[in-house]
N, C-alpha and C. Protein backbone atom coordinates (compact mmCIF):
# COMPACT_ATOMS: atom_id res chain seq x y z
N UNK A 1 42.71 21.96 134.38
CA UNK A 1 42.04 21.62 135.63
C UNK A 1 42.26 22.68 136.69
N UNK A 2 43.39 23.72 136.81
CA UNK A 2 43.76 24.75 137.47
C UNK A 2 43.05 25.88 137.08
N UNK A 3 43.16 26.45 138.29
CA UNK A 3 42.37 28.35 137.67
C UNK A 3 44.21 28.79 137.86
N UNK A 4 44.09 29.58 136.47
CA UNK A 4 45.62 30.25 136.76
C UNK A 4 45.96 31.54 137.40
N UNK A 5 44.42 31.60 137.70
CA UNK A 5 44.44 33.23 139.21
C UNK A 5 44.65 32.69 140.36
N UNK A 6 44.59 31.24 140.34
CA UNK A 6 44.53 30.51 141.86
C UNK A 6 45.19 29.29 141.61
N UNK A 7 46.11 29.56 142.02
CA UNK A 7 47.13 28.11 142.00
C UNK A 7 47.20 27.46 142.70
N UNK A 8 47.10 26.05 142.85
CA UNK A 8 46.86 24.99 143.75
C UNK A 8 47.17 24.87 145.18
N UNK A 9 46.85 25.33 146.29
CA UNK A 9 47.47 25.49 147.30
C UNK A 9 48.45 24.31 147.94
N UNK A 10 49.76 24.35 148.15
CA UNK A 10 50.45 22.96 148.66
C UNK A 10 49.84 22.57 149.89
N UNK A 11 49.56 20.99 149.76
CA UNK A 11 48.52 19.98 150.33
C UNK A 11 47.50 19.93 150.38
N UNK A 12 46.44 20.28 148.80
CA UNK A 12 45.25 20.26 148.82
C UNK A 12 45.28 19.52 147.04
N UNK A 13 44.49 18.80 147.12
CA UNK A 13 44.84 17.70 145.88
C UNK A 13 44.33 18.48 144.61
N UNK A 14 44.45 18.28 143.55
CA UNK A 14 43.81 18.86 142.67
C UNK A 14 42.31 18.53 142.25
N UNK A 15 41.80 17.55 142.71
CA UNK A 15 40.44 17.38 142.26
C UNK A 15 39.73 17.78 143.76
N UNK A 16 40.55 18.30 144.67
CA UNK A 16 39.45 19.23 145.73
C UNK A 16 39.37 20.53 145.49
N UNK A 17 40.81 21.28 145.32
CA UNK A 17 40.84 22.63 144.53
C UNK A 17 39.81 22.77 143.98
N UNK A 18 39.98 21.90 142.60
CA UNK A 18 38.87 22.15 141.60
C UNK A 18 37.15 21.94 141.86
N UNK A 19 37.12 20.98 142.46
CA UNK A 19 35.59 21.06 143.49
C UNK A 19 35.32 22.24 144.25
N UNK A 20 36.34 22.81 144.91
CA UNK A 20 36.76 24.25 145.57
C UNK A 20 36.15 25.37 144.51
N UNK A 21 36.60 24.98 143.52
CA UNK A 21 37.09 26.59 142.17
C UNK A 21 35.30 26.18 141.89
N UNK A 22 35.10 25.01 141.60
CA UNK A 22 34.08 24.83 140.75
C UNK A 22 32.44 25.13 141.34
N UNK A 23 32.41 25.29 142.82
CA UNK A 23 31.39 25.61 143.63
C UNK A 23 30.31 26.59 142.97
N UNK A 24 29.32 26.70 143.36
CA UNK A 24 28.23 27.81 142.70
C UNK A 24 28.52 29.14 143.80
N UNK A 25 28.19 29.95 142.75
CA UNK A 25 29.06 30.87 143.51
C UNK A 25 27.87 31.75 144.68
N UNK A 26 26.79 31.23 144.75
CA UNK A 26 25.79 31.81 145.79
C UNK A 26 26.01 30.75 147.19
N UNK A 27 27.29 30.13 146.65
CA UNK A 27 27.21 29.23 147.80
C UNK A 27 28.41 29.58 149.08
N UNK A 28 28.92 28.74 149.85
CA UNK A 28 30.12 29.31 150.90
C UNK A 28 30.92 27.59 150.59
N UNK A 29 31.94 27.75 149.86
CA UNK A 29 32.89 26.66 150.05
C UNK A 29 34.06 26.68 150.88
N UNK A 30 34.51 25.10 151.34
CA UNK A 30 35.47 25.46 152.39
C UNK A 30 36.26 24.31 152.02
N UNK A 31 37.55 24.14 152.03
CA UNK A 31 38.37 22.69 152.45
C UNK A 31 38.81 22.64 153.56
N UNK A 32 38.11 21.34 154.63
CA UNK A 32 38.17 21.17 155.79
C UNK A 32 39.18 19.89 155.98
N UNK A 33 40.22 19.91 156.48
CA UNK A 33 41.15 18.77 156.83
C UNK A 33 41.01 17.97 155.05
N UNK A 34 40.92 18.77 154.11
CA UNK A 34 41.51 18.19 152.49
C UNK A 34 40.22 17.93 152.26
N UNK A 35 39.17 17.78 152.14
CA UNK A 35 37.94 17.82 151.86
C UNK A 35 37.05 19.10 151.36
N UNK A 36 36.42 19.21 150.37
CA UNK A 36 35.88 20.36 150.14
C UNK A 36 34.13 20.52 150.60
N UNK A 37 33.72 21.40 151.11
CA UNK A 37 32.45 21.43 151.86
C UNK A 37 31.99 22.59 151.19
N UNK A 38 30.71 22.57 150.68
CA UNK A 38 29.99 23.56 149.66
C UNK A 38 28.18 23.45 150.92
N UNK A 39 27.94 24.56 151.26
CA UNK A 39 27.06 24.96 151.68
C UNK A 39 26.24 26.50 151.68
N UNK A 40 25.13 26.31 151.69
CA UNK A 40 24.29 27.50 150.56
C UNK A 40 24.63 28.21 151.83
N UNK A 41 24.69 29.89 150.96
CA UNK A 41 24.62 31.39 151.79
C UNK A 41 23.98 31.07 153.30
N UNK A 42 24.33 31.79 154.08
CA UNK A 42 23.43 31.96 155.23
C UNK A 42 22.38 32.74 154.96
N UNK A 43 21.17 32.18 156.18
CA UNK A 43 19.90 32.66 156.14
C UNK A 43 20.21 34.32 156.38
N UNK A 44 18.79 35.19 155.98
CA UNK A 44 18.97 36.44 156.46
C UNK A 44 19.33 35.93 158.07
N UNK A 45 18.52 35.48 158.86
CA UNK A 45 18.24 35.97 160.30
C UNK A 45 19.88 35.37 160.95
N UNK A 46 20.61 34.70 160.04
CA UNK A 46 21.92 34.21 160.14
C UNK A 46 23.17 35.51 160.12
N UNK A 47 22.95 36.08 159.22
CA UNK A 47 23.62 37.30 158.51
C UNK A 47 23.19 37.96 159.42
N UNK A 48 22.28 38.84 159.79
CA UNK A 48 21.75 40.47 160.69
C UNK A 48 22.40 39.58 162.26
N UNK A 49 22.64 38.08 162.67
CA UNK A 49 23.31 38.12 164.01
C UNK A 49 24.74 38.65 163.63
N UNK A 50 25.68 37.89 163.11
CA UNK A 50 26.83 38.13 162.41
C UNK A 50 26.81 39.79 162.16
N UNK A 51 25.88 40.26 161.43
CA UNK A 51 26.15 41.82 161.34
C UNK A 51 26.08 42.59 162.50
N UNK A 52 24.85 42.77 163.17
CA UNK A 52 24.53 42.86 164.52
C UNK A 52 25.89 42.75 165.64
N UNK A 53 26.27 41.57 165.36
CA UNK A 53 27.55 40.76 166.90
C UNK A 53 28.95 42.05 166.58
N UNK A 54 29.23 42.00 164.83
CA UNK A 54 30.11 42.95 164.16
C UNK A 54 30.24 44.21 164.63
N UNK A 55 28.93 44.97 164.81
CA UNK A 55 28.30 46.15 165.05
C UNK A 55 28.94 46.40 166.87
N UNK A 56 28.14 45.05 167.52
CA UNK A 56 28.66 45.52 168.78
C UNK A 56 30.03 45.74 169.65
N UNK A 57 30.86 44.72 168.76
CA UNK A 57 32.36 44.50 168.69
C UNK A 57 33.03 45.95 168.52
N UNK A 58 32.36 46.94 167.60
CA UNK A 58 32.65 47.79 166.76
C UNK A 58 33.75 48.40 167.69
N UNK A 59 33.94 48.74 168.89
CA UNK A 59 34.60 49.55 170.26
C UNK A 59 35.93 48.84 169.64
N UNK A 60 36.13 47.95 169.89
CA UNK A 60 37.26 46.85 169.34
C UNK A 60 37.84 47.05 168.67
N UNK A 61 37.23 47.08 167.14
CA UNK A 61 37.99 47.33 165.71
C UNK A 61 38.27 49.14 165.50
N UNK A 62 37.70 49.62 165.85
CA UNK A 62 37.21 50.78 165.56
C UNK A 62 36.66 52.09 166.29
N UNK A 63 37.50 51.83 167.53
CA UNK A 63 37.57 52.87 168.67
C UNK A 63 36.96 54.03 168.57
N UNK A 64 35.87 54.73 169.28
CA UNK A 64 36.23 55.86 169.49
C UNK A 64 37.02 56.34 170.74
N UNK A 65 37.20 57.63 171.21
CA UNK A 65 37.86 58.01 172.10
C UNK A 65 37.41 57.29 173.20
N UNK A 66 38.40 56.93 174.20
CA UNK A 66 37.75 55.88 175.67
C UNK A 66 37.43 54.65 175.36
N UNK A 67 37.11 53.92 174.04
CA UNK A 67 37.04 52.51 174.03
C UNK A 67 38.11 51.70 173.47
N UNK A 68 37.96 50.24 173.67
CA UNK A 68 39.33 49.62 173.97
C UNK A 68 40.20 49.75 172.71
N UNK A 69 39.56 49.74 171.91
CA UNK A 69 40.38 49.13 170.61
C UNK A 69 41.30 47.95 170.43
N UNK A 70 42.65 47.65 169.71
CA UNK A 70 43.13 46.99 170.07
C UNK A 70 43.05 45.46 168.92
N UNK A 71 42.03 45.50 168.00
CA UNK A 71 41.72 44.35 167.33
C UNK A 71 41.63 44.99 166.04
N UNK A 72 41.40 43.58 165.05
CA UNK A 72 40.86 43.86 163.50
C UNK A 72 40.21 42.71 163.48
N UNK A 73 38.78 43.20 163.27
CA UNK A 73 37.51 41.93 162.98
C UNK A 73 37.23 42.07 162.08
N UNK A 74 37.30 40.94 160.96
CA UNK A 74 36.82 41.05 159.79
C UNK A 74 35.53 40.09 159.59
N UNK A 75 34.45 40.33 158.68
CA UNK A 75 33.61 39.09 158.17
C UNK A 75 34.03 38.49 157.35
N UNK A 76 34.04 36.98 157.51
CA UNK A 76 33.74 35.75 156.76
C UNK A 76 35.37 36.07 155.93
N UNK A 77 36.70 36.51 156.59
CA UNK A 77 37.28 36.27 156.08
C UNK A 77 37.95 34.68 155.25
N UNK A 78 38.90 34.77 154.48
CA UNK A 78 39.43 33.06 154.19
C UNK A 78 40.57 33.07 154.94
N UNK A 79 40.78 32.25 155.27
CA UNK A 79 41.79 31.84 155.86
C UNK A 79 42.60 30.69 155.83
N UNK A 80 43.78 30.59 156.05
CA UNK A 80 44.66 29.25 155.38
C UNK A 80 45.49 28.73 156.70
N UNK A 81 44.64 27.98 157.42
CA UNK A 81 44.95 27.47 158.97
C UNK A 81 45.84 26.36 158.97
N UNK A 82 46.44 25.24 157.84
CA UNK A 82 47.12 24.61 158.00
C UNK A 82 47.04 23.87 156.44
N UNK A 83 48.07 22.57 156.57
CA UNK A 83 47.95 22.14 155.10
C UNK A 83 47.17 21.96 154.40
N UNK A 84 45.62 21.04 155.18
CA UNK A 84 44.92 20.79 154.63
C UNK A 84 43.52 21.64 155.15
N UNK A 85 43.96 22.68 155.62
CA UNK A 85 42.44 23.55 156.23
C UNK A 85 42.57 24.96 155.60
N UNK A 86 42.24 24.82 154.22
CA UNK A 86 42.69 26.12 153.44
C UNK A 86 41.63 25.94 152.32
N UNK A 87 40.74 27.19 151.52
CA UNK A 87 40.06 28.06 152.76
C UNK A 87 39.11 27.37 153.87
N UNK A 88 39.76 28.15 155.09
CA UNK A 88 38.61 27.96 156.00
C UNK A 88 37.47 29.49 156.11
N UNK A 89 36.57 29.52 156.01
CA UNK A 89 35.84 30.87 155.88
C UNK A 89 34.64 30.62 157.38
N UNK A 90 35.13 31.67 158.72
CA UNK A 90 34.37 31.71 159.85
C UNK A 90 33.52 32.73 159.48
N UNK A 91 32.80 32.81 160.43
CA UNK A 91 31.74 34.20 160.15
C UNK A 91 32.14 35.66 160.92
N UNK A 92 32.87 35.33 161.53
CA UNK A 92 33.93 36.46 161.94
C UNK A 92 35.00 36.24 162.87
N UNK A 93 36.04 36.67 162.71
CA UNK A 93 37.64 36.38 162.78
C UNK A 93 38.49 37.45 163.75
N UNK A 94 38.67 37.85 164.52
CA UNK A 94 39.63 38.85 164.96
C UNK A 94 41.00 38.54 165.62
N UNK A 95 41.80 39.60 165.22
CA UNK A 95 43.49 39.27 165.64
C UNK A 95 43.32 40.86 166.24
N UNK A 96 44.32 40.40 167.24
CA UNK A 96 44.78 41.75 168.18
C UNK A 96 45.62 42.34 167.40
N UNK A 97 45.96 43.52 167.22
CA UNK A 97 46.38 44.49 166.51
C UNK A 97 47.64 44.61 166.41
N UNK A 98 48.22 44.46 166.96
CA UNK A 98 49.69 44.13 167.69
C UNK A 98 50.34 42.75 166.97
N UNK A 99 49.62 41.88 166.56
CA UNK A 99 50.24 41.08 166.41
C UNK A 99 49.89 40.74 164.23
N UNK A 100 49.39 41.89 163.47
CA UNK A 100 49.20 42.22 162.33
C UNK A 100 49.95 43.10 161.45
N UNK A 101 50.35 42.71 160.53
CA UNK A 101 51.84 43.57 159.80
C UNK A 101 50.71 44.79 159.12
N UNK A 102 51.27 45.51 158.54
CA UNK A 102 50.62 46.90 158.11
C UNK A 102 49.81 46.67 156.46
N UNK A 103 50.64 45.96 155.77
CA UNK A 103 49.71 44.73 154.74
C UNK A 103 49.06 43.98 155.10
N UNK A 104 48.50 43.70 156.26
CA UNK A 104 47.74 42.65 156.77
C UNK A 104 46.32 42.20 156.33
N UNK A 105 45.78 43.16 155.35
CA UNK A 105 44.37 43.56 154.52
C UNK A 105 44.42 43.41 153.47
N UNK A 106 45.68 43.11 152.37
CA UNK A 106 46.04 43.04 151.13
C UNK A 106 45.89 41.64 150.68
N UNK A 107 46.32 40.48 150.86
CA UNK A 107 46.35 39.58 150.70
C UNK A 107 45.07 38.80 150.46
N UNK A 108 44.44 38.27 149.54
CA UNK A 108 43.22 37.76 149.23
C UNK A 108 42.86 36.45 150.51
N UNK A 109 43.57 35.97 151.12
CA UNK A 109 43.74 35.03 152.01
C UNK A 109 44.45 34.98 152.97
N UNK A 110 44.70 35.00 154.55
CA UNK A 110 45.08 35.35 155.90
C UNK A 110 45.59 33.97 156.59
N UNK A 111 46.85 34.07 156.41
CA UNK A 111 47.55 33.03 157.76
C UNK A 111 47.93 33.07 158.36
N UNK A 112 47.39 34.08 159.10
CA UNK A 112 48.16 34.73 160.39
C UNK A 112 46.84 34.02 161.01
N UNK A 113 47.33 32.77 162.52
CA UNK A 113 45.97 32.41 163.13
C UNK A 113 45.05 33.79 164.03
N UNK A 114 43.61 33.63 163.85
CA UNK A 114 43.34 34.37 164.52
C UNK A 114 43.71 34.60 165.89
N UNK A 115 43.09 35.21 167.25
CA UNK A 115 42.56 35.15 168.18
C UNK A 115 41.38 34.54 168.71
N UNK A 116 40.99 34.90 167.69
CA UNK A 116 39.42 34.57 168.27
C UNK A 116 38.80 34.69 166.89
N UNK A 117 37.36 33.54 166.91
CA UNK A 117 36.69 32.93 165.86
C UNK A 117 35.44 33.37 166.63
N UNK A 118 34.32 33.66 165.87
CA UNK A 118 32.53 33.59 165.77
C UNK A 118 32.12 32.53 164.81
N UNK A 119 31.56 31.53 165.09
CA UNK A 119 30.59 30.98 164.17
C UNK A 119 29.49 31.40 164.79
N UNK A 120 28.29 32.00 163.97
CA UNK A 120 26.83 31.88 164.10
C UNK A 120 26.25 30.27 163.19
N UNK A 121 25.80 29.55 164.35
CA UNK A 121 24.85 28.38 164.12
C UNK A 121 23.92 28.63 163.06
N UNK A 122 23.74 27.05 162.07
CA UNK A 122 22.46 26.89 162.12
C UNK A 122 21.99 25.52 161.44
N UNK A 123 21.07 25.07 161.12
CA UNK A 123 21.27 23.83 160.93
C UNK A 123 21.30 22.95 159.83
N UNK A 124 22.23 23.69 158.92
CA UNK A 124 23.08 23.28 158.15
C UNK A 124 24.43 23.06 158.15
N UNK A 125 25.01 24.14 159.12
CA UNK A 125 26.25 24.17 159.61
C UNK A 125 26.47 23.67 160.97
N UNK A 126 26.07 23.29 161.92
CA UNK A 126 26.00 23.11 163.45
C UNK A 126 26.95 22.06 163.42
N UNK A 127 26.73 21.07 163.10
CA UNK A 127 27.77 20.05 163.15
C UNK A 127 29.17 20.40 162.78
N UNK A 128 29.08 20.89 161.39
CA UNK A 128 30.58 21.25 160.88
C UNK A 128 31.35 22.17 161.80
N UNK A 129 30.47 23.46 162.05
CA UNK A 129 31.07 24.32 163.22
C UNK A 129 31.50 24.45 164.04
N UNK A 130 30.75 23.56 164.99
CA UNK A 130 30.75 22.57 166.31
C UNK A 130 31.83 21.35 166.61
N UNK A 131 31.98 20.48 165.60
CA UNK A 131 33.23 19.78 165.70
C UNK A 131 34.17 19.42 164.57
N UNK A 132 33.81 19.57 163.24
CA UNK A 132 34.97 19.87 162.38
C UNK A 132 35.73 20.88 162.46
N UNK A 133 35.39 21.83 162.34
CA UNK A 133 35.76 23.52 162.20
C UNK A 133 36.27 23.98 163.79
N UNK A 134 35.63 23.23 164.78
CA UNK A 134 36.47 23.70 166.07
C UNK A 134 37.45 22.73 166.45
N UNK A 135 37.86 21.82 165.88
CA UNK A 135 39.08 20.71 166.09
C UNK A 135 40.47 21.52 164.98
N UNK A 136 39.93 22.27 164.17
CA UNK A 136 40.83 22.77 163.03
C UNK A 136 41.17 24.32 163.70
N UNK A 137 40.13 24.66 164.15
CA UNK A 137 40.60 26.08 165.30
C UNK A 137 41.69 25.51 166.43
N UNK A 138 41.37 24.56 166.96
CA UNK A 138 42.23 24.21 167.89
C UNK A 138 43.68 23.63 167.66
N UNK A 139 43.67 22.98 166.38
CA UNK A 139 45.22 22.68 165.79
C UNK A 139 45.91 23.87 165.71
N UNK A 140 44.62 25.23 164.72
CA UNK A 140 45.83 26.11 164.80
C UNK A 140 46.33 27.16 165.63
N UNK A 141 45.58 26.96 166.76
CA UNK A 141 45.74 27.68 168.08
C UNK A 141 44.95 28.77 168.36
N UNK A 142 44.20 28.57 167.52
CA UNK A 142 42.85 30.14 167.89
C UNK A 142 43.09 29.52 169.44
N UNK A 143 42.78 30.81 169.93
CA UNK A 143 42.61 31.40 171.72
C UNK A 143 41.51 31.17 171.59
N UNK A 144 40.12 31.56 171.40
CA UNK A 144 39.00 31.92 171.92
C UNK A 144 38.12 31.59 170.54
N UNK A 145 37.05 30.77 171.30
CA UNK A 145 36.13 30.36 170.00
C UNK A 145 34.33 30.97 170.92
N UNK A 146 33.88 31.32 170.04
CA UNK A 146 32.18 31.71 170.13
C UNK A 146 31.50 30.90 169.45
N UNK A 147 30.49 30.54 169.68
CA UNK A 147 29.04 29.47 169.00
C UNK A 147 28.13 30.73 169.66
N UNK A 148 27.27 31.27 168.47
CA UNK A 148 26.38 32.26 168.62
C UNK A 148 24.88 30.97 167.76
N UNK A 149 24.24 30.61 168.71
CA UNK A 149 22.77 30.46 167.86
C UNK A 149 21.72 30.79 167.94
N UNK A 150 21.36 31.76 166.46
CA UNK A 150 19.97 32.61 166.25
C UNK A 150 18.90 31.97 166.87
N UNK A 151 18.56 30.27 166.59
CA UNK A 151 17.42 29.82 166.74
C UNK A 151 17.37 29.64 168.44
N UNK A 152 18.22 28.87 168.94
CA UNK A 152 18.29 28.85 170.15
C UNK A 152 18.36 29.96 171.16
N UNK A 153 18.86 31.01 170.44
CA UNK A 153 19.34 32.08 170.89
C UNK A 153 20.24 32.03 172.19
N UNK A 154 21.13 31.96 171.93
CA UNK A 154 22.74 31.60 172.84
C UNK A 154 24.20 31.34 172.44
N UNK A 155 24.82 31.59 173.20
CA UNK A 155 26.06 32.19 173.14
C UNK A 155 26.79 30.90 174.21
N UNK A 156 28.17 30.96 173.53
CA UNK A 156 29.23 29.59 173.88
C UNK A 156 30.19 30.23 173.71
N UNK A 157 31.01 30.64 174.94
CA UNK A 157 32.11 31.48 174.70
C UNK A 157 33.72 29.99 175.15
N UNK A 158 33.99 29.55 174.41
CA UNK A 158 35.40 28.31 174.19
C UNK A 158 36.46 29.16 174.36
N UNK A 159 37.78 29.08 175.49
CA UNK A 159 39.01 28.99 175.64
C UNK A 159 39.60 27.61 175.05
N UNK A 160 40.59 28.07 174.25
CA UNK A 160 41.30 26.93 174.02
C UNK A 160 42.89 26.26 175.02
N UNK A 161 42.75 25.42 175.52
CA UNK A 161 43.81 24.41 176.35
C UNK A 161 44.75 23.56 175.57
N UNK A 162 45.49 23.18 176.49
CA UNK A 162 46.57 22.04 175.83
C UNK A 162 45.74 21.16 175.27
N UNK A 163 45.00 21.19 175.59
CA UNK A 163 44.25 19.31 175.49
C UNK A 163 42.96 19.19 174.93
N UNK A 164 42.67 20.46 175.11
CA UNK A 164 40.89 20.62 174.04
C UNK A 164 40.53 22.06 174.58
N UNK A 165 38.76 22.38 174.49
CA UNK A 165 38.59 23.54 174.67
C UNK A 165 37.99 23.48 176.07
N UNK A 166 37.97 24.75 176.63
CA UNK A 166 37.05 24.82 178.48
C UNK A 166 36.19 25.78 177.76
N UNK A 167 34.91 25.43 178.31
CA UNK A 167 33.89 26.22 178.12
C UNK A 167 33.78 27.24 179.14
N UNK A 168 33.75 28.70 178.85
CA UNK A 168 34.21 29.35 179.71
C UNK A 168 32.57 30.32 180.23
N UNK A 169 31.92 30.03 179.22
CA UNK A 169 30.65 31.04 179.79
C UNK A 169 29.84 30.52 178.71
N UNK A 170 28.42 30.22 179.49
CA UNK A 170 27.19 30.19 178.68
C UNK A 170 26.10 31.00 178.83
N UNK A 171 25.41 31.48 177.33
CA UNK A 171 24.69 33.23 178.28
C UNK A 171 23.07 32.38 176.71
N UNK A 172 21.96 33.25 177.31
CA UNK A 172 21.12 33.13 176.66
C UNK A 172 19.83 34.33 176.82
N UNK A 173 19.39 33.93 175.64
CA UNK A 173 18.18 34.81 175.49
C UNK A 173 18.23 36.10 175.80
N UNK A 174 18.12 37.50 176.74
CA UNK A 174 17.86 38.56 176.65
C UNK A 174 19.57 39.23 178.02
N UNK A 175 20.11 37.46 178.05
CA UNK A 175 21.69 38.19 179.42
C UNK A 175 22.00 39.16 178.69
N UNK A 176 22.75 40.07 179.95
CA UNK A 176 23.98 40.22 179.29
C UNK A 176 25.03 40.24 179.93
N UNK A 177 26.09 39.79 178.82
CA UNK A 177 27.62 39.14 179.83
C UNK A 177 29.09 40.17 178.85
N UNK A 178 29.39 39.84 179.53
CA UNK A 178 31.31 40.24 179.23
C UNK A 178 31.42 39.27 178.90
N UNK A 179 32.12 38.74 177.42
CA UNK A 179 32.74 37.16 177.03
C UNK A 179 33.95 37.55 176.74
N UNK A 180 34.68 36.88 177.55
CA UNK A 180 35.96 36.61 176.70
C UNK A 180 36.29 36.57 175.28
N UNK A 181 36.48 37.48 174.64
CA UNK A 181 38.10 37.95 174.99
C UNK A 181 37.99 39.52 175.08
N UNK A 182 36.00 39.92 175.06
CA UNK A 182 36.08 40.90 174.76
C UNK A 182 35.19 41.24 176.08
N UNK A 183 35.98 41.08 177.11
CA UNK A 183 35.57 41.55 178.87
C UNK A 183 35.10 43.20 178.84
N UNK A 184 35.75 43.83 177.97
CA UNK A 184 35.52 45.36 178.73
C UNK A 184 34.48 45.85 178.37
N UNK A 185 33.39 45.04 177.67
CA UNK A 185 31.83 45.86 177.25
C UNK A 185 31.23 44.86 177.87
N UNK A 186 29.82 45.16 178.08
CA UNK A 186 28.63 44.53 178.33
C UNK A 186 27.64 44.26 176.78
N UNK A 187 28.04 42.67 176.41
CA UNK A 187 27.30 42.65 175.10
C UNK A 187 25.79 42.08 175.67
N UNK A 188 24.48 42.69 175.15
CA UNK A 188 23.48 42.71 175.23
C UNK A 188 22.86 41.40 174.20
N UNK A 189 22.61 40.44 174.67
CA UNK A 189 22.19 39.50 173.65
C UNK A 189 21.00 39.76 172.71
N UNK A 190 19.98 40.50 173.72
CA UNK A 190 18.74 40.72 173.00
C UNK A 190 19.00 41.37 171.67
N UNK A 191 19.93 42.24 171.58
CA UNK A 191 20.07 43.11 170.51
C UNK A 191 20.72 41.98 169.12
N UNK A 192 20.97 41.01 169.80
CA UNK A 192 21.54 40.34 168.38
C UNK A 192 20.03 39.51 167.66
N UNK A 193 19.51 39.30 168.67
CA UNK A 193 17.66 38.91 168.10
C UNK A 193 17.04 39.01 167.13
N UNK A 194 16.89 40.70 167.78
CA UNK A 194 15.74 41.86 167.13
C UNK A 194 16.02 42.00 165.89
N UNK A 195 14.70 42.32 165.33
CA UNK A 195 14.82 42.59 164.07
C UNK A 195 15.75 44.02 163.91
């Protein structure tokens, strides 16, 4: 009933694992609070925001001279946020740099909590994103959550509090804003749009 490349993670039952292991593999599986959630690939116009948002971040991960740097953003890493929230897979993930060991890229799976989470919407995922997946960000202390949606076209930039999240900025259609956590650029929304 085990894959013996992947051994049962402690507090995830064996017949979710295996619902986990057993997923089609064009699909995105997740175990959310011990539950396993199987939902098909994202749309293209899902993917080019996510690539696109990646792209503009780029100053961040990947400095040139004069820009901030300071982070590591990865896509759609997995991540293992608590007993029963393992994998969780966001659509993009970043930790400040400073706070990442020098193996921090080796490991097939990341439990170090992020900083900051991206989900790009859509409406297959909206619900899960929106309040499963951001109640499980907030247990494990992500700082800063984003809701990016293609269709709507808008942006939800979430601080996380003692007590739940403050919505800290809402931007749409062609703004453009500084979001937290990443104040020192001007991200251009239109550009996450366009073809």
């Amino acid at each position: 009933m085990s894959n013996p490349g992947r051994p049962i993670p402690d507090g995830i039952r064996p017949e979710v694992w295996q619902a986990y292991l057993d997923a089609p593999a064009d699909c995105v599986a997740e175990i959310l609070g011990g539950e396993v959630y199987v939902m098909p690939r994202p749309h293209p116009r899902h993917a080019s925001v996510a690539g696109r948002l990646r792209g503009r971040l780029r100053p961040f991960d990947d400095p040139d001279e004069g820009e901030p740097g300071g982070w590591v953003i990865l896509i759609e890493p997995e991540l293992h946020l608590g007993r029963v929230d393992k994998p969780v897979v966001p659509d993009l993930a970043g930790w400040r740099r400073e706070r990442v060991p020098d193996d921090f890229l080796d490991p097939a799976a990341i439990s170090i909590v992020p900083d900051w989470i991206c989900e790009v919407l859509s409406d297959r995922t909206r619900a899960i994103d929106r309040v499963k997946k951001q109640r499980i960000y907030h247990r494990a202390g992500v700082a800063y959550v984003w809701h990016v949606d293609p269709e709507a076209r808008t942006l939800e930039v979430f601080r996380r509090e003692d007590e739940g999240w403050t919505l800290l900025h809402e931007a749409e259609g062609d703004e453009r804003v500084r979001a937290a956590p990443f104040v020192e650029i001007e991200l251009e929304l239109a550009r996450l749009w366009s073809l």
